[in-house]
C-alpha atoms as a PDB file:
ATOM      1  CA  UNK A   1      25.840   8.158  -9.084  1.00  0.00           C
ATOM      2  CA  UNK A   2      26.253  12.087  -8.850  1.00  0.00           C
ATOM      3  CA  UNK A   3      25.374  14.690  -6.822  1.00  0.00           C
ATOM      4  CA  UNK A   4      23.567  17.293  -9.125  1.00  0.00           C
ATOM      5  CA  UNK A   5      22.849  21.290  -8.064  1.00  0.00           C
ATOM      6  CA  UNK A   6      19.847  22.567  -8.476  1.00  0.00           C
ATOM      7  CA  UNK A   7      20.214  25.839  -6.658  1.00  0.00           C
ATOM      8  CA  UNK A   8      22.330  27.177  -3.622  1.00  0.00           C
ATOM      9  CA  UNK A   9      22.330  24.197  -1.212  1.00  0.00           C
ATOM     10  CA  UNK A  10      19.652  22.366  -2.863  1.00  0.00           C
ATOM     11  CA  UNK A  11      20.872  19.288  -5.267  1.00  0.00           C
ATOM     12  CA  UNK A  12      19.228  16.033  -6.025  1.00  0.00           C
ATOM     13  CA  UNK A  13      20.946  12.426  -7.400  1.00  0.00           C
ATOM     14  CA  UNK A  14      19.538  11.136 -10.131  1.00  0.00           C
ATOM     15  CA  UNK A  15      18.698   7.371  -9.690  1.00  0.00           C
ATOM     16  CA  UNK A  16      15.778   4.886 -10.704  1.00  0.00           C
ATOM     17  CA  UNK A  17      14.233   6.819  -7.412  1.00  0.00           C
ATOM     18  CA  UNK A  18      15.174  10.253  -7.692  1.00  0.00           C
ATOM     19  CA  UNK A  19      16.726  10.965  -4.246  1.00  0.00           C
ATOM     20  CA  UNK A  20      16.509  14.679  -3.060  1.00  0.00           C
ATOM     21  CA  UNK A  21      19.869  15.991  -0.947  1.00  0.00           C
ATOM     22  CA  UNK A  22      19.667  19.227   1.207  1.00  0.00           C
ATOM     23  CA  UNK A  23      22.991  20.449   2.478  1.00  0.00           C
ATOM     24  CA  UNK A  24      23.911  22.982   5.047  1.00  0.00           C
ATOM     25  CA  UNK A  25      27.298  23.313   5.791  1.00  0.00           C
ATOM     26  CA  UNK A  26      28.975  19.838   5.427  1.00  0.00           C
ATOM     27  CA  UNK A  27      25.617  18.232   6.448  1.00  0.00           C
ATOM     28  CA  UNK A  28      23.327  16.684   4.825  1.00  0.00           C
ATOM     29  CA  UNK A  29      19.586  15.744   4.394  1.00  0.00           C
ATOM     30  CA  UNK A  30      18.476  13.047   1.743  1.00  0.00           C
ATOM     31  CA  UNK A  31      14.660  13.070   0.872  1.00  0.00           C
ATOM     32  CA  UNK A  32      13.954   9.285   0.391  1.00  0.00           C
ATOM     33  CA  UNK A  33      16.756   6.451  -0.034  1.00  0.00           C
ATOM     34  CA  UNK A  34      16.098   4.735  -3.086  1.00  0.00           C
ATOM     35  CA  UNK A  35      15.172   0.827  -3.299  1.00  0.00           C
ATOM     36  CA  UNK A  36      17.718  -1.088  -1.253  1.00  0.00           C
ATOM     37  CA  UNK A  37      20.759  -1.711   0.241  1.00  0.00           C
ATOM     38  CA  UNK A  38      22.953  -1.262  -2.609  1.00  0.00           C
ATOM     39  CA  UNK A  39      21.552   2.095  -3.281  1.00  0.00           C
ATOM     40  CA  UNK A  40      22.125   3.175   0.389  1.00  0.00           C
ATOM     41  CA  UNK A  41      25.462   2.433   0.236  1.00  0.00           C
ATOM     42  CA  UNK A  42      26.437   4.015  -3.399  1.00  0.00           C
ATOM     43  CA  UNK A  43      24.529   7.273  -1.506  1.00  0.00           C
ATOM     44  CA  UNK A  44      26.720   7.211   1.281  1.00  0.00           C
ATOM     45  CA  UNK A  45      30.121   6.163  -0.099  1.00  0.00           C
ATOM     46  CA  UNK A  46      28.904   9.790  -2.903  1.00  0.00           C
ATOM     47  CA  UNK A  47      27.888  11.687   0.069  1.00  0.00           C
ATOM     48  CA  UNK A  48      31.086  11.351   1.903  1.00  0.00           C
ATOM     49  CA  UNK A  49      33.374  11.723  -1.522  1.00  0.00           C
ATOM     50  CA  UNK A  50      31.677  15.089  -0.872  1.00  0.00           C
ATOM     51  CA  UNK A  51      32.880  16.144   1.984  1.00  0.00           C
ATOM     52  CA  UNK A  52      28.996  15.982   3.755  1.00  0.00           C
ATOM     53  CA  UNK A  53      27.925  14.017   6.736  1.00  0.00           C
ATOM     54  CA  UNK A  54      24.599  12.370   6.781  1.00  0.00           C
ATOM     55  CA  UNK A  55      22.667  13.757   9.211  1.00  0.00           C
ATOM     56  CA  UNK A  56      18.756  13.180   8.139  1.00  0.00           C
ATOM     57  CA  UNK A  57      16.641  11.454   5.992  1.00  0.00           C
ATOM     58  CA  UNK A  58      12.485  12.406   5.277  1.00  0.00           C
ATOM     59  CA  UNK A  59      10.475  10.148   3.578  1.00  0.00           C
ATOM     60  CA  UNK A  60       8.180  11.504   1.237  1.00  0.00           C
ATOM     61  CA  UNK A  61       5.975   8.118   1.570  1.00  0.00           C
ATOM     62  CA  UNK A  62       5.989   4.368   2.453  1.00  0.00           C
ATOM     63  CA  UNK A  63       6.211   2.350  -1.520  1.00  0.00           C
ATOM     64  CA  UNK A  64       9.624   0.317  -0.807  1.00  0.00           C
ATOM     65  CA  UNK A  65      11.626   2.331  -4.242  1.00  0.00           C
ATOM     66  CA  UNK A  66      11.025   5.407  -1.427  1.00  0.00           C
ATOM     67  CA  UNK A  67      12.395   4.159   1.632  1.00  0.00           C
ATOM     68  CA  UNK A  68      14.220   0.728   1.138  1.00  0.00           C
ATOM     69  CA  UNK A  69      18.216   2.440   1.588  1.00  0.00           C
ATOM     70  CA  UNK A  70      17.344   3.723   5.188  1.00  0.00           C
ATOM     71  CA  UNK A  71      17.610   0.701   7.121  1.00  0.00           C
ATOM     72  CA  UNK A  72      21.365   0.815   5.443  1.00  0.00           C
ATOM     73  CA  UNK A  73      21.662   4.349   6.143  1.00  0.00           C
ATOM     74  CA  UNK A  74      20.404   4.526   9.231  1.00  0.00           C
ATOM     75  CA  UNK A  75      23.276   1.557  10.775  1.00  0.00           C
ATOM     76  CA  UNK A  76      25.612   3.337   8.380  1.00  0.00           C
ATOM     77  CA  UNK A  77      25.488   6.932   9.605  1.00  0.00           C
ATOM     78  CA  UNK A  78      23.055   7.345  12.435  1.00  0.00           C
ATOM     79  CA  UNK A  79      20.933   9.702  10.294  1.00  0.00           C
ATOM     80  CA  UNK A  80      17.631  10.727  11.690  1.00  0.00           C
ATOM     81  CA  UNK A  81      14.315   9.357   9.877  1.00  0.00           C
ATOM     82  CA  UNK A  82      11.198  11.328   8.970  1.00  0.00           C
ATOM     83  CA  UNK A  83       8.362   9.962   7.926  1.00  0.00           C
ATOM     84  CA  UNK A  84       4.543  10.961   7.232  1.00  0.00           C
ATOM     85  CA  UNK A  85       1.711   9.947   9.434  1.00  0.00           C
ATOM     86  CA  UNK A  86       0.439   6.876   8.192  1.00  0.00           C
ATOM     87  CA  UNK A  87       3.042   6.191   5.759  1.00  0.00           C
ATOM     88  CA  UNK A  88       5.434   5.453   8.806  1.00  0.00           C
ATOM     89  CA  UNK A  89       3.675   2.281   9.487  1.00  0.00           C
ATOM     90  CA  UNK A  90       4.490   0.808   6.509  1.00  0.00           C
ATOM     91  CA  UNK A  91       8.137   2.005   6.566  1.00  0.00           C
ATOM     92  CA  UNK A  92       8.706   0.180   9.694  1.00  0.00           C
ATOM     93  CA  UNK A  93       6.493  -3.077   9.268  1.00  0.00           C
ATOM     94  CA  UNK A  94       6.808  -3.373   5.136  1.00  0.00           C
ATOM     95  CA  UNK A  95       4.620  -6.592   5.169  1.00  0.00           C
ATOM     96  CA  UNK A  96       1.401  -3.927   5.010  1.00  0.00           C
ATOM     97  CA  UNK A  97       2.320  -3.279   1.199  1.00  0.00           C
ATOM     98  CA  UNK A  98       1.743  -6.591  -0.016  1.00  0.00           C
ATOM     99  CA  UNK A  99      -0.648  -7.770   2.396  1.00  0.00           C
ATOM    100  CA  UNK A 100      -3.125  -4.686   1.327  1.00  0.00           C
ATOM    101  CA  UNK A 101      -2.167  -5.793  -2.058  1.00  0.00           C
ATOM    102  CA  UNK A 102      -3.476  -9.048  -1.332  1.00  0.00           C
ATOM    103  CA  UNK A 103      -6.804  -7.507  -0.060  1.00  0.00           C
ATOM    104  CA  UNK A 104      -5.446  -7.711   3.591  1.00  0.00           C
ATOM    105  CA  UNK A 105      -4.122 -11.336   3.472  1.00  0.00           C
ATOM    106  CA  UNK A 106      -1.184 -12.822   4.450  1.00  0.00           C
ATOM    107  CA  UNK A 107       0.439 -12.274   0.922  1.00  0.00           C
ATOM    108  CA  UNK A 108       1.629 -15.377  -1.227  1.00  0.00           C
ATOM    109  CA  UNK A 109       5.354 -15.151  -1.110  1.00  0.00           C
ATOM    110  CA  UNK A 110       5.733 -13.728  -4.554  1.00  0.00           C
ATOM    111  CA  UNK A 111       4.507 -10.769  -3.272  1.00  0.00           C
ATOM    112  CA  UNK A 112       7.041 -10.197  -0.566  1.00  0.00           C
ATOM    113  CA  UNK A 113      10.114  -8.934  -2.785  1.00  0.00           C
ATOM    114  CA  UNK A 114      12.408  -6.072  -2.614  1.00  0.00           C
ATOM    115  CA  UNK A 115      10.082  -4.177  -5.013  1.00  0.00           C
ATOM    116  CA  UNK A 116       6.713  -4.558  -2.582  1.00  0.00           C
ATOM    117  CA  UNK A 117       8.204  -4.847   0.992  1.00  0.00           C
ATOM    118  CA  UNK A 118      11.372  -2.997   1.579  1.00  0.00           C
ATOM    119  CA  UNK A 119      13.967  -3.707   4.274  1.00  0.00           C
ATOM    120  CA  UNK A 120      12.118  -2.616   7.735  1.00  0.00           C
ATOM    121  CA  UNK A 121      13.375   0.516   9.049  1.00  0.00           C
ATOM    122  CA  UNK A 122      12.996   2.917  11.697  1.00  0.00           C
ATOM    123  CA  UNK A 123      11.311   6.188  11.967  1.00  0.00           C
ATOM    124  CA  UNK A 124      12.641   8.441  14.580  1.00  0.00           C
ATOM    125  CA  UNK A 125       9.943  11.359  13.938  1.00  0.00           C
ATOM    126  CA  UNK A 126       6.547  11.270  12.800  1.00  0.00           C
ATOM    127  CA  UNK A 127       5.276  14.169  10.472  1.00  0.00           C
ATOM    128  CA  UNK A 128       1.635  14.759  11.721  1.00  0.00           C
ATOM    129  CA  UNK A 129      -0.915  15.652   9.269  1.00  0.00           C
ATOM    130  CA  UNK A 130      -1.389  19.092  10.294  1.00  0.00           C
ATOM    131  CA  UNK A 131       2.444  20.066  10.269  1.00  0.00           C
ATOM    132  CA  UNK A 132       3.536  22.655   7.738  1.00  0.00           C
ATOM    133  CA  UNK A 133       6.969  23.082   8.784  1.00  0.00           C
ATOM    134  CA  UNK A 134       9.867  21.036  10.029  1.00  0.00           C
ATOM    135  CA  UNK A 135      12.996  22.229  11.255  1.00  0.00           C
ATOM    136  CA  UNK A 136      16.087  20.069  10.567  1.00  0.00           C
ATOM    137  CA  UNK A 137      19.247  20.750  10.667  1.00  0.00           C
ATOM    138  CA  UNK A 138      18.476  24.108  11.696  1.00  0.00           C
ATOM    139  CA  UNK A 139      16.658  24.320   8.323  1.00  0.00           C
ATOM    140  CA  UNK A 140      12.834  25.444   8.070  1.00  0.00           C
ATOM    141  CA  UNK A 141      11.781  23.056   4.845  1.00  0.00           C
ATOM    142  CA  UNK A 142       7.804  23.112   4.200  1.00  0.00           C
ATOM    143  CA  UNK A 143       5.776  20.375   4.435  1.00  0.00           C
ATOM    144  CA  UNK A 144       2.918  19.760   1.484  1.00  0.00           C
ATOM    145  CA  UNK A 145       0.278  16.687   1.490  1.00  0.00           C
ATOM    146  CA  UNK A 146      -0.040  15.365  -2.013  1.00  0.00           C
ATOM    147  CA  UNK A 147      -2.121  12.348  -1.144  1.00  0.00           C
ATOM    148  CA  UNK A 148      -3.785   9.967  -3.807  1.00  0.00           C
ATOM    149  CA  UNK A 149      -0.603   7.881  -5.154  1.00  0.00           C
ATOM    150  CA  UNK A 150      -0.704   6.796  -1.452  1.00  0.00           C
ATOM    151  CA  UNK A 151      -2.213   6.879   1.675  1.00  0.00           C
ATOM    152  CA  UNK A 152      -0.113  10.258   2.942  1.00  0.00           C
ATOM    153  CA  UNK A 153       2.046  11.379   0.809  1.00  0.00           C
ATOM    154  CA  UNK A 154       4.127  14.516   0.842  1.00  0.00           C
ATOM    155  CA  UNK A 155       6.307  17.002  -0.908  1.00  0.00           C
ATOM    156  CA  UNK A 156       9.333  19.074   0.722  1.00  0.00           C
ATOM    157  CA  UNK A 157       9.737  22.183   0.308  1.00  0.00           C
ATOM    158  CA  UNK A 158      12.699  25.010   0.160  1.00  0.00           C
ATOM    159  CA  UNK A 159      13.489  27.951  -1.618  1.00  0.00           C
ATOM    160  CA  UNK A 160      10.953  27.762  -4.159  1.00  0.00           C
ATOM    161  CA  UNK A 161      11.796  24.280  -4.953  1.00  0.00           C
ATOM    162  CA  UNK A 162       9.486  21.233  -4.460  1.00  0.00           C
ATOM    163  CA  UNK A 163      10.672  17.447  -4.094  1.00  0.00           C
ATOM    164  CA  UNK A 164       7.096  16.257  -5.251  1.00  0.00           C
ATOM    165  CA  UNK A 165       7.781  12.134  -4.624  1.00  0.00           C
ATOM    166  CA  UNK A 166       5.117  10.515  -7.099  1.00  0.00           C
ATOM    167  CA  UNK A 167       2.932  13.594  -7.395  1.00  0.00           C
ATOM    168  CA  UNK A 168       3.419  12.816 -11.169  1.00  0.00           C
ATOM    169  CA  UNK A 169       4.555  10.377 -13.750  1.00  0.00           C
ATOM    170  CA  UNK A 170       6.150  11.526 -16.490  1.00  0.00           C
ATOM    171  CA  UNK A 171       4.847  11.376 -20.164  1.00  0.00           C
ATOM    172  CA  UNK A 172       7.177   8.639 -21.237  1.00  0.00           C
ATOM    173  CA  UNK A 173       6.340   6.504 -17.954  1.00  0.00           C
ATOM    174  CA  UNK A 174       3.033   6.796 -19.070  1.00  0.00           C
ATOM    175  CA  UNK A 175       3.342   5.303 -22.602  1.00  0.00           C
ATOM    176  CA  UNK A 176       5.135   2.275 -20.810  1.00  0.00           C
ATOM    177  CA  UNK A 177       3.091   1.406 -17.720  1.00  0.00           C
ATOM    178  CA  UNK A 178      -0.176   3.463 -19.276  1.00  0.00           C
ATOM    179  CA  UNK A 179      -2.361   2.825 -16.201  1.00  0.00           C
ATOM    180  CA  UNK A 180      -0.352   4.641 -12.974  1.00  0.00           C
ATOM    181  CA  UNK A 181      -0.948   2.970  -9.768  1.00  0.00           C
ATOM    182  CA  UNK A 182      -2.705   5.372  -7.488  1.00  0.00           C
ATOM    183  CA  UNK A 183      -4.620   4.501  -4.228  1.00  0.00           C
ATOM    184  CA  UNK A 184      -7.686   7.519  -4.261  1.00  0.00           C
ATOM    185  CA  UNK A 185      -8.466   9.064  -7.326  1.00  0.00           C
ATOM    186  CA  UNK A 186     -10.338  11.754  -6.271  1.00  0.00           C
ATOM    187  CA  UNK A 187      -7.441  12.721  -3.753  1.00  0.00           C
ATOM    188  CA  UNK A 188      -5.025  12.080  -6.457  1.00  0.00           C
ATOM    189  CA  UNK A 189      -7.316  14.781  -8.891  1.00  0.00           C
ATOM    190  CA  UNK A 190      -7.381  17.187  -6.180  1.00  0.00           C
ATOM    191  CA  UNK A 191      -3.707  17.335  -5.793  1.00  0.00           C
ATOM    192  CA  UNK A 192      -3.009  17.234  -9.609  1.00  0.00           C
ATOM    193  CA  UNK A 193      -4.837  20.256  -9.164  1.00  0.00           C
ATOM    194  CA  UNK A 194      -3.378  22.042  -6.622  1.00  0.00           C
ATOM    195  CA  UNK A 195      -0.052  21.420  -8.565  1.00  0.00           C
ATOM    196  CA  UNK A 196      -1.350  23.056 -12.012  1.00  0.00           C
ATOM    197  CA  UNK A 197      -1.620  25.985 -10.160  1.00  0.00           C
ATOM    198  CA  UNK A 198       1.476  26.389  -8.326  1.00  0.00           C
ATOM    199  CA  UNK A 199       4.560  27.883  -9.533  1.00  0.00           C
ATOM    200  CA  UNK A 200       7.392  26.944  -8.065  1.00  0.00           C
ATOM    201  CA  UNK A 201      11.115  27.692 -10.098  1.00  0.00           C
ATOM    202  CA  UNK A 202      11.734  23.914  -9.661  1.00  0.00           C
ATOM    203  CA  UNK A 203       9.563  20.571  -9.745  1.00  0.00           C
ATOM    204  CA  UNK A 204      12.110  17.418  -8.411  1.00  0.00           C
ATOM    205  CA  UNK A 205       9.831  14.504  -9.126  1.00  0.00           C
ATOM    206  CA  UNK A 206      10.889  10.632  -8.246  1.00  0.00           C
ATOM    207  CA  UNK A 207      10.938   9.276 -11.572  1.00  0.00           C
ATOM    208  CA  UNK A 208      11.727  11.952 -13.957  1.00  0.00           C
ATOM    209  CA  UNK A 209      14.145  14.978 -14.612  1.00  0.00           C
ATOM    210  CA  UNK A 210      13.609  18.063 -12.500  1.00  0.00           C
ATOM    211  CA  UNK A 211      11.178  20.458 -14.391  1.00  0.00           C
ATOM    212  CA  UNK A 212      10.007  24.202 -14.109  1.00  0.00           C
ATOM    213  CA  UNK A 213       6.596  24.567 -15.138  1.00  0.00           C
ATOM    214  CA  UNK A 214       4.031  21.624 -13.757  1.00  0.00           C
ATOM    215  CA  UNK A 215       1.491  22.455 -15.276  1.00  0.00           C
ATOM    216  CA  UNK A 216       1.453  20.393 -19.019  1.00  0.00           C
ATOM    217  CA  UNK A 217       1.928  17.312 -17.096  1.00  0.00           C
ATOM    218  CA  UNK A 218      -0.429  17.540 -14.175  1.00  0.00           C
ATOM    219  CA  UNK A 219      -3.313  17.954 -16.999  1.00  0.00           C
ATOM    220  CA  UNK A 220      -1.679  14.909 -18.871  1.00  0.00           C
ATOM    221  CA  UNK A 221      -1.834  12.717 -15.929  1.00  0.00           C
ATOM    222  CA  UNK A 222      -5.493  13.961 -15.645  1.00  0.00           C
ATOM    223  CA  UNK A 223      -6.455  13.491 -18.742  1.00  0.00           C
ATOM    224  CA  UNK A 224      -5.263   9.946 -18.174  1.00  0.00           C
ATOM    225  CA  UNK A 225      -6.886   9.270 -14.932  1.00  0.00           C
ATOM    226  CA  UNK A 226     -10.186  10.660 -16.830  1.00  0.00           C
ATOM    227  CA  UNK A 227      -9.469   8.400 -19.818  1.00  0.00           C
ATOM    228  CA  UNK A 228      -9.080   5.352 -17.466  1.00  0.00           C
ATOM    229  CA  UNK A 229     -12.411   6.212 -15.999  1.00  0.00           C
ATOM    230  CA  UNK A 230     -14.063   6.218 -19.442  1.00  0.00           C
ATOM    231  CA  UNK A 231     -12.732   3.199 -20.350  1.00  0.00           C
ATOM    232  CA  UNK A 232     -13.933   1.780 -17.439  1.00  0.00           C
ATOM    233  CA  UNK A 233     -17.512   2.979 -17.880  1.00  0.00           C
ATOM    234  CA  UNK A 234     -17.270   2.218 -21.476  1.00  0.00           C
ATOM    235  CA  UNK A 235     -16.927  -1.550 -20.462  1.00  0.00           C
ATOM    236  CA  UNK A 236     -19.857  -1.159 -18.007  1.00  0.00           C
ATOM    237  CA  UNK A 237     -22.286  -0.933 -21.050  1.00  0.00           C
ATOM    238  CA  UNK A 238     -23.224  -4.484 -19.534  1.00  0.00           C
ATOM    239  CA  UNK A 239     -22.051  -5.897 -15.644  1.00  0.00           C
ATOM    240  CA  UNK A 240     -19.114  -7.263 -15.456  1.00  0.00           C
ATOM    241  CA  UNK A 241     -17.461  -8.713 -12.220  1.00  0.00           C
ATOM    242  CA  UNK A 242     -14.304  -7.309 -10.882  1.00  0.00           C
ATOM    243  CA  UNK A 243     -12.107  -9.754 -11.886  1.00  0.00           C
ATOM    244  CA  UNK A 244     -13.659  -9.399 -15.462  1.00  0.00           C
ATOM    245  CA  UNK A 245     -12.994  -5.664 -15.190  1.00  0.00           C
ATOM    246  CA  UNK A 246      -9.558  -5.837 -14.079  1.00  0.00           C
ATOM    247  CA  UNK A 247      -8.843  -8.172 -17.256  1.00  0.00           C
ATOM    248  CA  UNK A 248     -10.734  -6.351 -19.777  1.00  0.00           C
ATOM    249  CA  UNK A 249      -9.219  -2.994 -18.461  1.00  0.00           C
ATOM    250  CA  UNK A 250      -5.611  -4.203 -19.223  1.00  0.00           C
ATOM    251  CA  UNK A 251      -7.009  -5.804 -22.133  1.00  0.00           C
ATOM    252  CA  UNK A 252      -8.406  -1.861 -23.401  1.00  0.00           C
ATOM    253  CA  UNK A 253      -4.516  -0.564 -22.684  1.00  0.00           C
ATOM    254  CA  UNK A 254      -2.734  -3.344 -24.460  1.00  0.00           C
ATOM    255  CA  UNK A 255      -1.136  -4.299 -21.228  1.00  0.00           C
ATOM    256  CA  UNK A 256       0.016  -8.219 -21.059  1.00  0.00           C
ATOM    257  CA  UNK A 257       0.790  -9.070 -16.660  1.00  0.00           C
ATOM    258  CA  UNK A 258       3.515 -11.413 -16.879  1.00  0.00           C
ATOM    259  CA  UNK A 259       3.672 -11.851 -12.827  1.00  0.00           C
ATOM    260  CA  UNK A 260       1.621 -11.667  -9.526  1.00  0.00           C
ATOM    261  CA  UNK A 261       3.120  -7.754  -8.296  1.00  0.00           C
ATOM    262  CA  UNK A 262       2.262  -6.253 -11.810  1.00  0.00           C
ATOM    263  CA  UNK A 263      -1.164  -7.913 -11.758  1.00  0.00           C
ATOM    264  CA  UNK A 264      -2.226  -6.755  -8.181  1.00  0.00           C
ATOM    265  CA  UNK A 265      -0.655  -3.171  -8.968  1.00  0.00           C
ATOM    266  CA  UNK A 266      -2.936  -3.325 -11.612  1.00  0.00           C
ATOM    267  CA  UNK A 267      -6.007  -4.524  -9.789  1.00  0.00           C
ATOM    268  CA  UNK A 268      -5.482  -2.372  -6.612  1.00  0.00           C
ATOM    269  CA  UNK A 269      -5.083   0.782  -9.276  1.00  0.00           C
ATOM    270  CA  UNK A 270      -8.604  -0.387 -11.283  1.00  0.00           C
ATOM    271  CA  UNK A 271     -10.410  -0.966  -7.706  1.00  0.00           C
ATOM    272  CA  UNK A 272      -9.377   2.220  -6.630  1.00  0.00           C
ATOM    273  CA  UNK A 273     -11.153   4.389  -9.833  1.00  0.00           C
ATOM    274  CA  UNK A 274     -14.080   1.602  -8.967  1.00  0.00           C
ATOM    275  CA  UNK A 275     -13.965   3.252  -6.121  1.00  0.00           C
ATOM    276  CA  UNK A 276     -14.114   7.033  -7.182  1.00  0.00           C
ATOM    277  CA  UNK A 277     -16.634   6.436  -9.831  1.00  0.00           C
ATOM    278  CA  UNK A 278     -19.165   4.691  -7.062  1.00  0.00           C
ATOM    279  CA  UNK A 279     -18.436   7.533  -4.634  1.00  0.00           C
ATOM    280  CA  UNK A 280     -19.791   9.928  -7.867  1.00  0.00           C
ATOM    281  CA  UNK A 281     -22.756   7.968  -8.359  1.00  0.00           C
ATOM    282  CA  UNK A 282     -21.733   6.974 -11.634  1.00  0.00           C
ATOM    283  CA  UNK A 283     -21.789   3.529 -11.033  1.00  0.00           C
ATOM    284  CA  UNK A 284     -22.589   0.967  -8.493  1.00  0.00           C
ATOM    285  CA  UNK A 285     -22.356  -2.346  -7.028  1.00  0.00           C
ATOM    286  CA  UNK A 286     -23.896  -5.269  -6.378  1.00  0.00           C
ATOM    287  CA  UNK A 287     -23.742  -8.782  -4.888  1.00  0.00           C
ATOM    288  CA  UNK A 288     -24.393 -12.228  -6.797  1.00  0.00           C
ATOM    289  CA  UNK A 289     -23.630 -15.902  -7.097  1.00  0.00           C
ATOM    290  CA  UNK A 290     -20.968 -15.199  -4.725  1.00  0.00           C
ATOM    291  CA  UNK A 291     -19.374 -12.495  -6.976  1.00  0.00           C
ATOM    292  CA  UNK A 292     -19.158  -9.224  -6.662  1.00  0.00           C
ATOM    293  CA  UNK A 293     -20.801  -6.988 -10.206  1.00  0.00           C
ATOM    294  CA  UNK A 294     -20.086  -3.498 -11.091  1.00  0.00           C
ATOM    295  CA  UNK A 295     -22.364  -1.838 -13.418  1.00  0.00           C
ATOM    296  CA  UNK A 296     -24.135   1.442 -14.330  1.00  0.00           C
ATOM    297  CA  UNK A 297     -25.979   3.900 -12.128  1.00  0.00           C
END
């Protein structure tokens, strides 16, 4: 693990989870904490091989690869915790991720891993929605909704440099995992974009290098939301049921679930452009024999 500059007092480690680091002075603020413990730990042991002290961490949104370090960081170093509206729920009470995955059941325990319900932690400040700045550390950073991948998510902004969480998933994550798990797909379009036209000198994404020009891959990850939606309608030549849908879907994309957390990803991700296309018109729903059929308008 490595502290990397990207500019001035602006670095970021690079990780599974991308984890953003602002310093000022010999402090420091970390922009989401990685998966777990272990990955809390390797930050702080890095951090103070630095010379910095750990005085803040902001969430950029509540999926447990995000936020799962700060319960370590937070006994470790006292370090303050921000977190988006919303999102903050689920960084404190991690049992919402898999129970919404389980269409708002108490989930079967397969679902309650390190990879769907991160250690609980505390949130000392709540970003409201209508924020656009926040002053830590003595530092104005900007604060940008990107919602769509989840319920509130946001970028962080500072000197022309954006940590963009899951804004985007890079072009080689997308040949692997082909259909990316998103919550609203029309929120998710609108901030794809917003992001083609921005211009910022740096792009610090969670699960990809840091780029300088965001606008090839926002269209790519349209194009694939788009092609997803095809697909979808393609299969609605005839009604099919949802779980019939989900399965044929996956089936399209060559994608094989091998356990319970890839398979609801996958379902929540297929409900949710279900969900888009029906709020267009372009299909719709109906009820029977006790199942629930999707269909064309």
């Amino acid at each position: 693990m490595e502290l990397k500059r990207i500019k001035d007092q602006i670095y970021y480690i690079p990780n599974v989870v991308n984890i953003g680091c602002i310093v000022n002075g010999t402090d420091a603020i970390l922009v989401d904490t990685g998966l777990e413990d272990g990955v809390g730990k390797k930050i702080v042991n890095l951090l103070e091989k630095e010379g910095l002290t750990l005085r803040a961490v902001i969430n950029t949104h509540s999926h447990a690869d995000h936020f799962g370090g700060n319960a370590y960081i937070k006994e470790k170093t006292g370090a303050m915790i921000y977190a988006p509206a919303i999102e903050e729920a689920a960084i404190k009470y991690p049992y919402f991720e898999p129970m919404y995955l389980f269409s708002g059941a108490n989930p079967v325990k397969e679902l309650q891993n390190k990879f769907l319900m991160g250690k609980p932690s505390p949130v000392d400040y709540v970003i409201g929605r209508e924020e656009q700045t926040l002053d830590v550390l003595g530092i104005s950073l900007k604060i940008l909704p990107l919602p769509g991948h989840s319920m509130n998510q946001i970028g962080i902004e500072i000197d022309d440099v954006l940590f963009c969480g899951d804004v985007f998933v890079a072009e080689e994550v997308l040949r692997k995992h082909k259909i990316p798990f998103n919550m609203d797909i029309q929120k998710h379009r609108e901030t794809l974009h917003w992001l083609k036209g921005t211009t910022y000198e740096w792009y610090i994404p969670s699960h990809s290098g840091p780029i300088q020009d965001a606008r090839g891959i926002a269209e790519i990850n349209l194009q694939v939301l788009e092609e997803i939606d095809q697909c979808i309608e393609a299969l609605l030549v005839e009604q099919q049921s949802s779980e019939e849908l989900v399965q044929n879907v996956c089936d399209a994309y060559e994608i094989q679930c091998t356990n319970l957390g890839q398979y609801y990803l996958f379902h929540t991700t297929i409900m949710a452009h279900l969900g888009a296309l029906s709020d267009q018109k372009k299909i719709r729903s109906q009820v029977e024999n006790n199942r629930v059929y999707w269909m064309l308008s």
